[in-house]
Protein backbone atom coordinates (compact mmCIF):
# COMPACT_ATOMS: atom_id res chain seq x y z
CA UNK A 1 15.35 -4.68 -7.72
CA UNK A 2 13.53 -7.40 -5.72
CA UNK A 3 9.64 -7.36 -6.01
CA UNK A 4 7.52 -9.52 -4.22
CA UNK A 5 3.96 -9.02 -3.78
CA UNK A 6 2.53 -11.83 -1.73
CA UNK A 7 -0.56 -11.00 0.04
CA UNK A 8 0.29 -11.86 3.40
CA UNK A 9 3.14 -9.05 3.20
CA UNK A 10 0.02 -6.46 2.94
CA UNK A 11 0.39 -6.53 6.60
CA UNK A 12 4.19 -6.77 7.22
CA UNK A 13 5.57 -3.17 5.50
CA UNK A 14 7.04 -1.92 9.14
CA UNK A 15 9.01 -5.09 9.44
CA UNK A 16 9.82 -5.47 6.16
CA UNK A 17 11.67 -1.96 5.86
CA UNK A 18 13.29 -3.01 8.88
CA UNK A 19 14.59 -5.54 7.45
CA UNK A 20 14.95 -4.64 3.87
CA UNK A 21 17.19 -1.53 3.33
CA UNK A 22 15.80 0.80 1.05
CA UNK A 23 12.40 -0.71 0.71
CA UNK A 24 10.18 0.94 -1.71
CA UNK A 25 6.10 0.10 -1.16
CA UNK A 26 3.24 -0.32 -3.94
CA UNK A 27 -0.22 -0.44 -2.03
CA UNK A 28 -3.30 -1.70 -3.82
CA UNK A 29 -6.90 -1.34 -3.18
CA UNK A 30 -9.66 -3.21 -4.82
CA UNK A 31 -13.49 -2.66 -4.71
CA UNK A 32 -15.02 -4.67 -1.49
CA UNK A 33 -17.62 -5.80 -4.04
CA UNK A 34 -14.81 -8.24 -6.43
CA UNK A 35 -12.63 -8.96 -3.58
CA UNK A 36 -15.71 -10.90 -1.23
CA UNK A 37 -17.00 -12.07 -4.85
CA UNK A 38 -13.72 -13.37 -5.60
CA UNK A 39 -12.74 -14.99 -2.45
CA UNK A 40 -16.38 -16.55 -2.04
CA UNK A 41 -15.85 -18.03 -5.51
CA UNK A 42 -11.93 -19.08 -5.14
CA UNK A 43 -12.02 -20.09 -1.68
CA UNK A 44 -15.26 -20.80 -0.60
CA UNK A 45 -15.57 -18.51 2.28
CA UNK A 46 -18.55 -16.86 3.14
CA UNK A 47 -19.35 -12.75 1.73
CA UNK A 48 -19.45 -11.49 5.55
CA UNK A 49 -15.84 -13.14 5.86
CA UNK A 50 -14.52 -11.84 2.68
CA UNK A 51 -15.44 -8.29 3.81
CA UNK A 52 -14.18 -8.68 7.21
CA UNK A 53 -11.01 -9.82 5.74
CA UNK A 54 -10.86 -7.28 2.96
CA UNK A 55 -11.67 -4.29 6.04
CA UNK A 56 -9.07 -5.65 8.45
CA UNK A 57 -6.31 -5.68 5.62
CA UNK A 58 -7.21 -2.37 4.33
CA UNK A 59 -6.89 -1.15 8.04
CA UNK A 60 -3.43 -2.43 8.56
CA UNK A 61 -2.33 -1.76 4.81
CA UNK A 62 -3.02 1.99 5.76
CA UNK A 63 -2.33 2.37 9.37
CA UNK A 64 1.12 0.82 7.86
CA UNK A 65 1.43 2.96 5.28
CA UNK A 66 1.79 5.61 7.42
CA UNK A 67 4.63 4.44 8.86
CA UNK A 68 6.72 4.18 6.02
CA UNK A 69 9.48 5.73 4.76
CA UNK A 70 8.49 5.39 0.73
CA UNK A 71 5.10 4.22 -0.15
CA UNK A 72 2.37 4.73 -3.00
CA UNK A 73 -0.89 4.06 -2.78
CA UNK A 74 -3.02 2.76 -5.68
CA UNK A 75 -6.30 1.60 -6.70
CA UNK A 76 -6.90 -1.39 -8.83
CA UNK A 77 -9.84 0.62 -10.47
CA UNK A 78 -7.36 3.72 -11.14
CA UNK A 79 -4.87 1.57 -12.89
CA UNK A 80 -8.00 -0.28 -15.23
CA UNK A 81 -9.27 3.40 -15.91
CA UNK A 82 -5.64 4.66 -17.29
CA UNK A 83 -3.30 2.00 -17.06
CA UNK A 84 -0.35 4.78 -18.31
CA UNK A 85 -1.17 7.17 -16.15
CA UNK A 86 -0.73 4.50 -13.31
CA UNK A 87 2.36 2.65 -14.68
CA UNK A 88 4.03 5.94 -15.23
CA UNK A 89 3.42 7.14 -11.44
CA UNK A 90 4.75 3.75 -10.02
CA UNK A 91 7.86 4.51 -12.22
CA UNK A 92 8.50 7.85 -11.71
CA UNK A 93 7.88 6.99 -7.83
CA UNK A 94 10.32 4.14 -8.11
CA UNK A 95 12.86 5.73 -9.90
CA UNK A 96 13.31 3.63 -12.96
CA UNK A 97 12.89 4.70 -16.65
CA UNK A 98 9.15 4.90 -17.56
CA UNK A 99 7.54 1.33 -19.62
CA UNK A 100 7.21 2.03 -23.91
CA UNK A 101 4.11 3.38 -24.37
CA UNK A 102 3.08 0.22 -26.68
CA UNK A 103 3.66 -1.87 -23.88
CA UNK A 104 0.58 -1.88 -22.44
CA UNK A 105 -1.60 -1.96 -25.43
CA UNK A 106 -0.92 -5.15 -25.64
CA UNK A 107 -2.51 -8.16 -24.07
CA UNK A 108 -0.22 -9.52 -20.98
CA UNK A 109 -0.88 -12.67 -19.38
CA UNK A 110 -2.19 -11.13 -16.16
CA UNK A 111 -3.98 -13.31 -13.70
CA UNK A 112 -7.71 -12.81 -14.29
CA UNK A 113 -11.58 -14.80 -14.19
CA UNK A 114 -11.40 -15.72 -17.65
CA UNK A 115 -7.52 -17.25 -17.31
CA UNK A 116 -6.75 -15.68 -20.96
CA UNK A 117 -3.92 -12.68 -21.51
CA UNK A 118 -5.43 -9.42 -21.79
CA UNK A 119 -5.06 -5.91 -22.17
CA UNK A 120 -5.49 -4.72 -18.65
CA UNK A 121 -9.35 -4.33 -17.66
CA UNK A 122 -11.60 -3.69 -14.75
CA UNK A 123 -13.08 -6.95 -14.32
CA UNK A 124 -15.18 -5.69 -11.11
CA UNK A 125 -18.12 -5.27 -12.72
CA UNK A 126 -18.91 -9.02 -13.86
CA UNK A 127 -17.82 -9.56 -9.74
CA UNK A 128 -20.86 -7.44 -8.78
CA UNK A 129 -23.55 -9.34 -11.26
CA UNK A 130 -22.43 -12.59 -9.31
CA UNK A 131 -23.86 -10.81 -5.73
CA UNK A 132 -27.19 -10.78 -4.42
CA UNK A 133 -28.65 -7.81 -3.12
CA UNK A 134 -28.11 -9.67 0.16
CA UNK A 135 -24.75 -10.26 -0.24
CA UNK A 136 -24.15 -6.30 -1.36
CA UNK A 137 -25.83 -5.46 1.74
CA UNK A 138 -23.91 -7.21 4.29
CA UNK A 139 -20.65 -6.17 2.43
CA UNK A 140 -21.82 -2.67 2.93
CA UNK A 141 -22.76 -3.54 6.30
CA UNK A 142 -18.75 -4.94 7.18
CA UNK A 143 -16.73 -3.08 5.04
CA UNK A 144 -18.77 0.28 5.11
CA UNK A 145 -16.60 2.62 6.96
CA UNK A 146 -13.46 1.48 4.83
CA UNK A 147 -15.17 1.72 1.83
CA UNK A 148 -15.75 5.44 2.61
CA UNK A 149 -12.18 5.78 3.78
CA UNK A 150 -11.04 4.51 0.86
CA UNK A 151 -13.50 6.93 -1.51
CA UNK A 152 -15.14 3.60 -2.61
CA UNK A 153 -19.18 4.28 -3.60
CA UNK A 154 -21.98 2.23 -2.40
CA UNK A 155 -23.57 -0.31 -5.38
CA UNK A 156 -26.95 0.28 -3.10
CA UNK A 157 -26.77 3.67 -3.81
């Protein structure tokens, strides 16, 4: 097994199974809200960028996904809610024997905000107290569409 999860790959799945025979795919979504939040904090970049960039991948991701021969589809929020639940789908879709269940109630060092190992969490809320109203808005605004496509609910209500 080979598993490489660099973000720029979100939008290379058709050429990678191409190329990589059998290629298995693990799609992720994340809330519009903590990606723009995130990338406007990491990288500087505006909110209206970060949404336009977290739209545009989520188009590709799915129009790709589509096209694929093996691919799951997951939610960030999904795997926070019942990590064992998630861990055993990508398992049982990837044909390997299932994690012990103690394994994930322990703390892992995960990349997160804080930069500490932890038990795996939904760290999108403290993302959303960083926005303005503003900022929710014009996220909304962008990413609106996908967020419906992707079953996502609107913070503005």
């Amino acid at each position: 097994f080979f598993m490489e999860k660099s973000p720029p790959n979100t939008v290379r799945g058709p050429w990678l199974q191409q190329h990589f025979k059998p290629a298995s795919f693990l799609a992720l979504t994340r809330s519009p809200y903590a990606v723009a939040e995130g990338i406007r904090r990491r990288e500087g970049h505006s909110v209206e960028r970060a949404a336009r960039h977290w739209t545009i991948a989520n188009q590709i991701m799915l129009d790709d996904h589509d096209q694929l021969d093996d691919a799951l589809l997951l939610s960030y929020e999904d795997l926070c809610a019942d990590p064992s639940k998630e861990i055993n789908r990508v398992t049982r879709f990837l044909k390997i024997d299932p994690y012990p269940d103690d394994f994930l109630r322990e703390s892992l060092s995960i990349h997160n905000v804080t930069g500490q190992p932890s038990l795996i969490k939904n760290f999108n809320e403290s993302s959303l107290e960083k926005l303005s109203a503003d900022d929710i808005r014009r996220i909304e605004d962008i990413a609106g569409d996908m967020m419906r496509r992707l079953g996502y609910d609107f913070a503005t209500g």
